[in-house]
N, C-alpha and C. Protein backbone atom coordinates (compact mmCIF):
# COMPACT_ATOMS: atom_id res chain seq x y z
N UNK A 1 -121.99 -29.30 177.96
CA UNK A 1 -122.92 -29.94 177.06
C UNK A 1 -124.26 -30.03 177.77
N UNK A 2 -125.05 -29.94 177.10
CA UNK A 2 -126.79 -29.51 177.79
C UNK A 2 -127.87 -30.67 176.87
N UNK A 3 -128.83 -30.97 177.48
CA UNK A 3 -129.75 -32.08 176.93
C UNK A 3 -130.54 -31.37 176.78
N UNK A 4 -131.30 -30.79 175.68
CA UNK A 4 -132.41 -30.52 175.41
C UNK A 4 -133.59 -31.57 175.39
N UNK A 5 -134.77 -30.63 175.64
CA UNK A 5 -136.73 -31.64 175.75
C UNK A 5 -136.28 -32.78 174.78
N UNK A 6 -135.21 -32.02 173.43
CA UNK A 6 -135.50 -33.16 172.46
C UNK A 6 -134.01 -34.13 172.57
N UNK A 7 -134.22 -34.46 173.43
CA UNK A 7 -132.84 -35.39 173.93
C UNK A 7 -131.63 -35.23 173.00
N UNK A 8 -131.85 -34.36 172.36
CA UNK A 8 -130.33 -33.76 171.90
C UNK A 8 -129.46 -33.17 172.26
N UNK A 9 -127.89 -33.20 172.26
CA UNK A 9 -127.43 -32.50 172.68
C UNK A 9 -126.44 -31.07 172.11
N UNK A 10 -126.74 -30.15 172.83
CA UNK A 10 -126.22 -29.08 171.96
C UNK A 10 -124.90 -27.99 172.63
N UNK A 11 -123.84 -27.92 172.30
CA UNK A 11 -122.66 -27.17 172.74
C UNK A 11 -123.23 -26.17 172.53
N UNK A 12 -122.81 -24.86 173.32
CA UNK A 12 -123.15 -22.98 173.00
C UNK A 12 -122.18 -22.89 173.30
N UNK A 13 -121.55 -21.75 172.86
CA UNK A 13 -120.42 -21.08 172.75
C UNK A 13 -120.21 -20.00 172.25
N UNK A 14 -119.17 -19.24 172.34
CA UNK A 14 -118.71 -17.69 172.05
C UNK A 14 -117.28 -17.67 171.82
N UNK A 15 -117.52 -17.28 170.09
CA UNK A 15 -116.49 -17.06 169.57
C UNK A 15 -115.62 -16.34 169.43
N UNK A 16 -114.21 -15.85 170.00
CA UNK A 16 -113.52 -14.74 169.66
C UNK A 16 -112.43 -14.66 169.58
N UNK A 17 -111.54 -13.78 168.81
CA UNK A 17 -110.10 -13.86 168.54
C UNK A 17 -109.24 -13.84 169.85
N UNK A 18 -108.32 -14.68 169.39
CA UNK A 18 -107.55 -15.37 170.95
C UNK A 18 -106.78 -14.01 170.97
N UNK A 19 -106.77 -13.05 170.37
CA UNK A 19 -105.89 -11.65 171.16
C UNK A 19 -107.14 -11.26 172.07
N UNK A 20 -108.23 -11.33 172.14
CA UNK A 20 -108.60 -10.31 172.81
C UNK A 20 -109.36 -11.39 173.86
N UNK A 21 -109.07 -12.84 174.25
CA UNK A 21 -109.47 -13.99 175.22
C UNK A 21 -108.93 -13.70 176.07
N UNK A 22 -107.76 -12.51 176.74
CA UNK A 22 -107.83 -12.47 178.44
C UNK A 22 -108.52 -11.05 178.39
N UNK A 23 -109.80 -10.79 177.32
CA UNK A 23 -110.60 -9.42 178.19
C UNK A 23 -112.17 -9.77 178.56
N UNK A 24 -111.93 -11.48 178.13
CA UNK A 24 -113.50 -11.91 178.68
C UNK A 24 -113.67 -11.78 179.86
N UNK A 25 -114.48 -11.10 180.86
CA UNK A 25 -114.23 -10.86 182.15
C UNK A 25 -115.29 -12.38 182.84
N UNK A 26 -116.65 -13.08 182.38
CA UNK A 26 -117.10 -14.01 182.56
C UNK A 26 -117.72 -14.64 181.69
N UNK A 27 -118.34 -15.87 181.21
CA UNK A 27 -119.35 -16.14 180.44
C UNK A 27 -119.89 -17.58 180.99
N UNK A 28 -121.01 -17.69 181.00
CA UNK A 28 -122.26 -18.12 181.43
C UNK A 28 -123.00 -18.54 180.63
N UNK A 29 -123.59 -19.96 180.41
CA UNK A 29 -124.60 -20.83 179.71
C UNK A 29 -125.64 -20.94 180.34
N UNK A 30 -127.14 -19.52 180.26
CA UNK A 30 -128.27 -19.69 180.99
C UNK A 30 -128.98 -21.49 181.13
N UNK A 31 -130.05 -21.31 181.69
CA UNK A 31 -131.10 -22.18 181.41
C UNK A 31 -131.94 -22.34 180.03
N UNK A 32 -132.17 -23.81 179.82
CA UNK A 32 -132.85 -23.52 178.60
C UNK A 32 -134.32 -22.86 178.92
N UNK A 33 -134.47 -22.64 177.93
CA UNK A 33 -135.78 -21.47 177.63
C UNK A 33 -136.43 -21.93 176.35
N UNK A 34 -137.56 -22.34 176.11
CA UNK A 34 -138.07 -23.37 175.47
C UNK A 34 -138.38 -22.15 174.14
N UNK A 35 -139.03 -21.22 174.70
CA UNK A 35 -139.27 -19.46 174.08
C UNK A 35 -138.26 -18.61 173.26
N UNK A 36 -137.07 -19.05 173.97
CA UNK A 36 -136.17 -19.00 172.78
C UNK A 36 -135.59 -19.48 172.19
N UNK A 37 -135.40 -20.75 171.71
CA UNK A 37 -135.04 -21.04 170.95
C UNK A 37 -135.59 -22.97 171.31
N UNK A 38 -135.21 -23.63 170.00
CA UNK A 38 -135.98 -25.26 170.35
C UNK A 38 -134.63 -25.86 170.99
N UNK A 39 -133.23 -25.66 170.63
CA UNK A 39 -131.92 -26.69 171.03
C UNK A 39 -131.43 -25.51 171.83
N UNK A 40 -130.74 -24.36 171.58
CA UNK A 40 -130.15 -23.31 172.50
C UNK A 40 -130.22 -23.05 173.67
N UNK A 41 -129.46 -22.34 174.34
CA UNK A 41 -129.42 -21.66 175.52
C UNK A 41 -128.47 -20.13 175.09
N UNK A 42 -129.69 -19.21 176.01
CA UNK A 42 -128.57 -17.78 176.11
C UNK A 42 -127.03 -18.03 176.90
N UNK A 43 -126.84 -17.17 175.94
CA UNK A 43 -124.87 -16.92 176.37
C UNK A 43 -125.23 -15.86 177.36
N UNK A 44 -124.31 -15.34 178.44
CA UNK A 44 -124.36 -14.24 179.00
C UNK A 44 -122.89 -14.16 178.74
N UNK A 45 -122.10 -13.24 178.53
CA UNK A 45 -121.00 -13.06 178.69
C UNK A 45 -120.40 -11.28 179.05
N UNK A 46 -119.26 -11.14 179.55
CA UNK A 46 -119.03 -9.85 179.34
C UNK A 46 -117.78 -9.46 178.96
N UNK A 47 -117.04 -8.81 178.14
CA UNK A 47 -116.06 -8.08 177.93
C UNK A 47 -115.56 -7.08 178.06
N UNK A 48 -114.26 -6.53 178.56
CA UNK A 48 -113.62 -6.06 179.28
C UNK A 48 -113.23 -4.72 178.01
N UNK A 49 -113.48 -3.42 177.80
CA UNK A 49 -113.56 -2.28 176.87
C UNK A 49 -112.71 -1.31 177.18
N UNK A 50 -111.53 -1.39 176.49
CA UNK A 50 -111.00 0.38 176.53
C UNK A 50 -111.87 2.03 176.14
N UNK A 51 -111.55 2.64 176.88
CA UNK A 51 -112.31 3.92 176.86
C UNK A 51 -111.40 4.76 177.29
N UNK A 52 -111.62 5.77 176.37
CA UNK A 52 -111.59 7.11 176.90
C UNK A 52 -112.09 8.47 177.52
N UNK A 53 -111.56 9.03 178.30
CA UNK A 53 -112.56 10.06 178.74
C UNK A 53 -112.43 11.82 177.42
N UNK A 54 -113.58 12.23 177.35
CA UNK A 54 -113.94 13.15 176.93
C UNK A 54 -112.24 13.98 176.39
N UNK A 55 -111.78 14.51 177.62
CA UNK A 55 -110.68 15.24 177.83
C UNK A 55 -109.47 14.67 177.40
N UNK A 56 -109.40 13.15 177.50
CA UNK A 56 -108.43 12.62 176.67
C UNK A 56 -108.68 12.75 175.00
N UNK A 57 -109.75 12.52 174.62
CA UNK A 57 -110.12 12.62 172.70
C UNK A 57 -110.12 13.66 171.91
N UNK A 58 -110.01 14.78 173.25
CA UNK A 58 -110.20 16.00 172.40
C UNK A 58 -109.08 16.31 171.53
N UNK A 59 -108.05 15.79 171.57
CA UNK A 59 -107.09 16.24 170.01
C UNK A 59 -107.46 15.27 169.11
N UNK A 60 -108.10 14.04 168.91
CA UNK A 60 -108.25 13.60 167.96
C UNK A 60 -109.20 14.42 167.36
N UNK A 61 -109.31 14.43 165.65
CA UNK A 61 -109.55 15.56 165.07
C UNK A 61 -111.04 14.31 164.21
N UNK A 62 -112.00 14.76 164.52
CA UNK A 62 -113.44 13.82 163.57
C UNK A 62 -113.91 14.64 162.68
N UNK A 63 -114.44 13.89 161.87
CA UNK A 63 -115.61 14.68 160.70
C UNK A 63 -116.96 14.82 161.64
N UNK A 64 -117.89 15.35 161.02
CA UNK A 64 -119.19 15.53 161.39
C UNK A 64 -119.76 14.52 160.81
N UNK A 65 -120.48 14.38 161.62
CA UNK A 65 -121.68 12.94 161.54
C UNK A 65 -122.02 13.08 160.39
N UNK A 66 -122.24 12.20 159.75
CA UNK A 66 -123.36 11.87 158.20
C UNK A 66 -123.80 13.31 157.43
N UNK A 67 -122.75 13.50 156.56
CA UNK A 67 -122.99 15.12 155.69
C UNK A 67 -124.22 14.82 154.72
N UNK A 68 -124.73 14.06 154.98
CA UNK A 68 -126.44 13.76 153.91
C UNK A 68 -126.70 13.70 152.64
N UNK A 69 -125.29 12.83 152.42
CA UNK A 69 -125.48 12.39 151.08
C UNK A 69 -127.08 11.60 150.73
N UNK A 70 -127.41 11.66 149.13
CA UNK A 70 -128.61 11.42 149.15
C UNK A 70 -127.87 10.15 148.44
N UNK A 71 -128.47 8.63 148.20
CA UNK A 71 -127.83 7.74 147.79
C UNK A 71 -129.27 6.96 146.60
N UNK A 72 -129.01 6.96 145.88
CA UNK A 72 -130.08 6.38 144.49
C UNK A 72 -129.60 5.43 144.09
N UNK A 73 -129.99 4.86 142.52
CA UNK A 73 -129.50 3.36 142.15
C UNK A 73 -128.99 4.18 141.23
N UNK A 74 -128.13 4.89 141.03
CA UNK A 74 -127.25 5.27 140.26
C UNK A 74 -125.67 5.71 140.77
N UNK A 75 -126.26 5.91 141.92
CA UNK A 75 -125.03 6.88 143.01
C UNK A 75 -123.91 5.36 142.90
N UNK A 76 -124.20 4.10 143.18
CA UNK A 76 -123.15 3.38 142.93
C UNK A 76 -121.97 3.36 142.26
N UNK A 77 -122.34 3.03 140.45
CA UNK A 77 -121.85 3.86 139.67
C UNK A 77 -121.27 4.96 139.68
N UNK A 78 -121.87 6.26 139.92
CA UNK A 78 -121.42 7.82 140.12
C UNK A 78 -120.36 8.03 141.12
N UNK A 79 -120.45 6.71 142.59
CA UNK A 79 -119.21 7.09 143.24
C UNK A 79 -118.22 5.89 142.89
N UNK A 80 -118.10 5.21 142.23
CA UNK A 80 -116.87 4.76 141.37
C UNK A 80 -116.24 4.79 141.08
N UNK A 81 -117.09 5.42 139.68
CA UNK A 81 -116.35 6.67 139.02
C UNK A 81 -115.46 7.65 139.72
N UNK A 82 -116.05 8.40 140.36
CA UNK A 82 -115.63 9.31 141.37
C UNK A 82 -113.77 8.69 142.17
N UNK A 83 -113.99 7.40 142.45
CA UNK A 83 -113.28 6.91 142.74
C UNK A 83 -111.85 6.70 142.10
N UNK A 84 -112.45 6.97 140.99
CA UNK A 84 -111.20 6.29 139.73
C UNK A 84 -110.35 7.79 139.02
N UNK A 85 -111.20 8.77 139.57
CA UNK A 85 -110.97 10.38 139.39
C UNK A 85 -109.40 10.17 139.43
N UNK A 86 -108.49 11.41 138.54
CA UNK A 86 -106.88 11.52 139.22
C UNK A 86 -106.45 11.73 140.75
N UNK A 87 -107.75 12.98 141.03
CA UNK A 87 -107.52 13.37 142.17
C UNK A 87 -107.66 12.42 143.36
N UNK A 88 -108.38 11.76 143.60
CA UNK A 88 -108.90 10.18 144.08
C UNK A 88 -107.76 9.83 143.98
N UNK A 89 -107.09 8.98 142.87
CA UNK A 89 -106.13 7.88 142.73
C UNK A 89 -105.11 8.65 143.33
N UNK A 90 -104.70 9.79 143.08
CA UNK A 90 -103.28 10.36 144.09
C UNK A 90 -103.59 9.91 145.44
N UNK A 91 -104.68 10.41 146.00
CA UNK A 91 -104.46 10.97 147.16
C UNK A 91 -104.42 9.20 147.80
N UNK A 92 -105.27 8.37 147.16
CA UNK A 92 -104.91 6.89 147.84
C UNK A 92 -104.24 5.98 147.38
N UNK A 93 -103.17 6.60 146.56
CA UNK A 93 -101.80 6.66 146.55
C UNK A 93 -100.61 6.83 147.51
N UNK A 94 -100.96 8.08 147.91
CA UNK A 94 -100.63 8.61 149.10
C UNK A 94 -100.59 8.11 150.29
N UNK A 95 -101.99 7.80 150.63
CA UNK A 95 -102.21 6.93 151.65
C UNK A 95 -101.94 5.85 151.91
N UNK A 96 -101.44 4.72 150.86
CA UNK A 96 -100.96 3.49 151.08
C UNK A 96 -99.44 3.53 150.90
N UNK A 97 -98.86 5.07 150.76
CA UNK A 97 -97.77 5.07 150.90
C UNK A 97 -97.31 5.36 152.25
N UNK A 98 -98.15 5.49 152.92
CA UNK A 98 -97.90 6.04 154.63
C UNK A 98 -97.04 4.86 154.89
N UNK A 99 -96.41 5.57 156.82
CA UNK A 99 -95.25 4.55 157.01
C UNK A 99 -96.61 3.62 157.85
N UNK A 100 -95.99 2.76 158.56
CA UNK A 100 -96.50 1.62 158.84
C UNK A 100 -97.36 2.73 160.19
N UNK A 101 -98.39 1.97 160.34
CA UNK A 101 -99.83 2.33 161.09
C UNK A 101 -99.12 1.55 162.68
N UNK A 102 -98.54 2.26 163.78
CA UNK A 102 -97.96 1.95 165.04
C UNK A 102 -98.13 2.05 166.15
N UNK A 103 -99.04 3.28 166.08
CA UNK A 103 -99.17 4.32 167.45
C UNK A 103 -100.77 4.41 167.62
N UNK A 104 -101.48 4.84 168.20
CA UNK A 104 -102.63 5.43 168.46
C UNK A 104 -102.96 6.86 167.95
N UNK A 105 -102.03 6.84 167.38
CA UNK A 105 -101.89 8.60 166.88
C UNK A 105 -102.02 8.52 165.58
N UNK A 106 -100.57 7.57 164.65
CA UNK A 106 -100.85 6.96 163.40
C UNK A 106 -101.98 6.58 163.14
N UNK A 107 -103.44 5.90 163.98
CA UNK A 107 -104.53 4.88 163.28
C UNK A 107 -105.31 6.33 163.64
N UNK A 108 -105.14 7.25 164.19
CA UNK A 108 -106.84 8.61 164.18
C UNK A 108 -105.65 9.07 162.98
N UNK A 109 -104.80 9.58 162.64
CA UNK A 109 -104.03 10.06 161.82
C UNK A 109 -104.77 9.58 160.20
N UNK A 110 -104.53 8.27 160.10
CA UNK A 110 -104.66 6.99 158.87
C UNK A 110 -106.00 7.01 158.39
N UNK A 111 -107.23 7.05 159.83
CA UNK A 111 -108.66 7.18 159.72
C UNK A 111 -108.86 8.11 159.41
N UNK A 112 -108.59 9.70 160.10
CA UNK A 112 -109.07 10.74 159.34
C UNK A 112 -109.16 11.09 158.08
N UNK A 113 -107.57 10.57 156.93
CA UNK A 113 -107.35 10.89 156.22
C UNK A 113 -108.08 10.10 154.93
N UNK A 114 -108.78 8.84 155.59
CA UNK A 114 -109.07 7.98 154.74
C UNK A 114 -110.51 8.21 155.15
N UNK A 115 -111.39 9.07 156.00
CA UNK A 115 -112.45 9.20 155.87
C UNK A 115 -112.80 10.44 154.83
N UNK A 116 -111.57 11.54 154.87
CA UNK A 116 -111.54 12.73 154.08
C UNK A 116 -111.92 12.16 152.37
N UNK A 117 -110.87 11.25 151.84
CA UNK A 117 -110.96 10.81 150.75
C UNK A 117 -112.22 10.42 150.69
N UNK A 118 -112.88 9.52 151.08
CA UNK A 118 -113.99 8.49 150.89
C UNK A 118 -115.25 9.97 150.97
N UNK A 119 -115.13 11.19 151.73
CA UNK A 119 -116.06 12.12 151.53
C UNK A 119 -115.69 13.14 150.29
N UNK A 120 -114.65 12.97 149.58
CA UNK A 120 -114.16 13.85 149.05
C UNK A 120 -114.79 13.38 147.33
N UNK A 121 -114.55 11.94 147.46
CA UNK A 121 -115.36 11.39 146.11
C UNK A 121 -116.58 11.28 146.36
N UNK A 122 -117.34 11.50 147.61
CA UNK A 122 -119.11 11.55 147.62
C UNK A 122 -119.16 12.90 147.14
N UNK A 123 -118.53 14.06 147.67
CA UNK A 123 -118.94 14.89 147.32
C UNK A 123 -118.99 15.38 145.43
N UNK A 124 -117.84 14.77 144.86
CA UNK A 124 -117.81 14.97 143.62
C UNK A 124 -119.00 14.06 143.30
N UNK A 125 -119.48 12.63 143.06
CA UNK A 125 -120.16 12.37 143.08
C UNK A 125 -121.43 12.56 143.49
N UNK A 126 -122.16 12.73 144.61
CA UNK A 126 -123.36 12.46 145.13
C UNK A 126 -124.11 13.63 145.39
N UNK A 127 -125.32 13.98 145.50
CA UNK A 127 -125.85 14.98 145.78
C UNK A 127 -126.70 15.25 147.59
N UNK A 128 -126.27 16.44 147.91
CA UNK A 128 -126.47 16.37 149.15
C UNK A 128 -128.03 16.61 149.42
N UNK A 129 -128.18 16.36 150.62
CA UNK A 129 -129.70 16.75 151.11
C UNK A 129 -129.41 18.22 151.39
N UNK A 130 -130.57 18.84 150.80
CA UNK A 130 -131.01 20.33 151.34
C UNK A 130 -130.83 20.32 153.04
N UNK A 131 -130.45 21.23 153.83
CA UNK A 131 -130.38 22.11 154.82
C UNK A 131 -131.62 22.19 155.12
N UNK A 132 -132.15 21.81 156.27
CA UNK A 132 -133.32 22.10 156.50
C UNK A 132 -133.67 23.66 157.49
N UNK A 133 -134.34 24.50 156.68
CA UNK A 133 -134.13 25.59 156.93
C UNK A 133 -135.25 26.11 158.58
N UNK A 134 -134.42 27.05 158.85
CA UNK A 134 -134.44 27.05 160.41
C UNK A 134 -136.37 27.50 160.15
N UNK A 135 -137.19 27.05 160.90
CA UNK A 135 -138.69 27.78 160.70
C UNK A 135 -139.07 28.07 161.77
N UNK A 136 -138.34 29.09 162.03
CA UNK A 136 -138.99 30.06 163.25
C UNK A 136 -140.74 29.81 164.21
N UNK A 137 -140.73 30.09 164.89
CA UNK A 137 -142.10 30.11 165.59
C UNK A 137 -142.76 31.53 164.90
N UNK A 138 -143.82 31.52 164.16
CA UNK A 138 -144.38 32.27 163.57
C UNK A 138 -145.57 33.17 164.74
N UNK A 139 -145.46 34.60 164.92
CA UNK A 139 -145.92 34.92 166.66
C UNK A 139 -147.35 35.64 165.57
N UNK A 140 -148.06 35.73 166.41
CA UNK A 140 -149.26 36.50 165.44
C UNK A 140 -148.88 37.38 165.56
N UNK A 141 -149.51 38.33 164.61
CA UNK A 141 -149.17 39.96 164.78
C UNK A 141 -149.61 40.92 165.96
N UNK A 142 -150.39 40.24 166.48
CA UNK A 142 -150.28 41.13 167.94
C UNK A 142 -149.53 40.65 168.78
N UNK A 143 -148.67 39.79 168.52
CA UNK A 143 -147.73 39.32 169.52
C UNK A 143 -146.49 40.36 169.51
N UNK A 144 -146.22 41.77 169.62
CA UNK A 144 -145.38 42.48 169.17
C UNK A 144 -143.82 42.12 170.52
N UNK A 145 -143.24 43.30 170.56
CA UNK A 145 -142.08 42.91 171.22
C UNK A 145 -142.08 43.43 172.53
N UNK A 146 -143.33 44.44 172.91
CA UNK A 146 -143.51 44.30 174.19
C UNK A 146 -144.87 43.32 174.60
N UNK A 147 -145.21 42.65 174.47
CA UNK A 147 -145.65 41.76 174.50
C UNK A 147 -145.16 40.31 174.88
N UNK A 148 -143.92 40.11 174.12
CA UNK A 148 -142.80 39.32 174.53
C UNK A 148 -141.98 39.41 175.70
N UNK A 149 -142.01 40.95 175.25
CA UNK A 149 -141.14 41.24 176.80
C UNK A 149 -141.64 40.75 178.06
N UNK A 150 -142.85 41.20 178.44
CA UNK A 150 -143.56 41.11 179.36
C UNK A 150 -144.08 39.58 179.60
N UNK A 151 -144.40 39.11 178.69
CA UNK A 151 -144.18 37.27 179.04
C UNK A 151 -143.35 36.74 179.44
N UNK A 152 -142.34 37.28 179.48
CA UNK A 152 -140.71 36.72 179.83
C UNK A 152 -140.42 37.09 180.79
N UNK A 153 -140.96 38.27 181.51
CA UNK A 153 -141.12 38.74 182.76
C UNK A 153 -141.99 38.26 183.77
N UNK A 154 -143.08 37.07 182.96
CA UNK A 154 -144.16 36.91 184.14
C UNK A 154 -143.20 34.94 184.31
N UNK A 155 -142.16 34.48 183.54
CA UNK A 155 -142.38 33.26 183.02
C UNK A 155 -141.06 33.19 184.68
């Protein structure tokens, strides 16, 4: 408990689910700091993170980053709909028919398949962003190809 300028007193704390309270590795109630805040004090704390290396992830199987859906005040609606499609309702059908989620294998297994769906009704729905097309370095016309050559030879 800490006395603030304004003779109040104020508890800080850090909240977190008691499964994961033996990966707090420390936590720390700075000095007050008048600059940040009028009753507070910074938390410092740190937690303790599973990771993997590169060479371990490589069989998990990912989508590609953000396929560029374009999103409007209609697209809400449009992926809804999309949602409520037959093909939609089977397939997350399907998916909540899976056996129980156990392994580390089952949850990239469960995720993939449930990121597939969720892109599968954008795509019926939503319209993508154009490809932004490759735009070459435009060489002047006397820039021919021995010309090139020979720059590449002095570089």
């Amino acid at each position: 408990m800490l006395y603030t300028p304004n003779e109040a007193s104020t508890v800080d704390y850090v909240l977190v689910s008691e499964s994961i309270l033996n990966q707090i590795l420390y936590m720390r109630i700075c000095n007050f700091i008048p600059a940040l805040s009028n009753c507070h004090c910074l938390l410092e704390w740190s937690l303790s993170a599973k990771y993997c290396l590169k060479t371990d992830c490589d069989s998990v199987k990912t989508h590609k980053m953000s396929p560029g859906f374009i999103w409007s005040d209609d697209s809400l609606a449009l992926f809804q709909d999309a949602l409520f499609t037959a093909e939609i309702q089977q397939r997350l059908d399907e998916f909540l028919k899976l056996e129980p989620i156990d392994s580390q294998n089952a949850i990239d297994s469960a995720s993939l398949e449930l990121t597939d769906i969720i892109i599968t009704a954008a795509d019926i729905s939503l319209k993508r962003r154009k490809a932004q097309t490759g735009k070459g370095v435009k060489h002047q016309k006397w820039f021919d190809c021995n010309l090139a050559y020979l720059r590449k030879k002095t570089i």
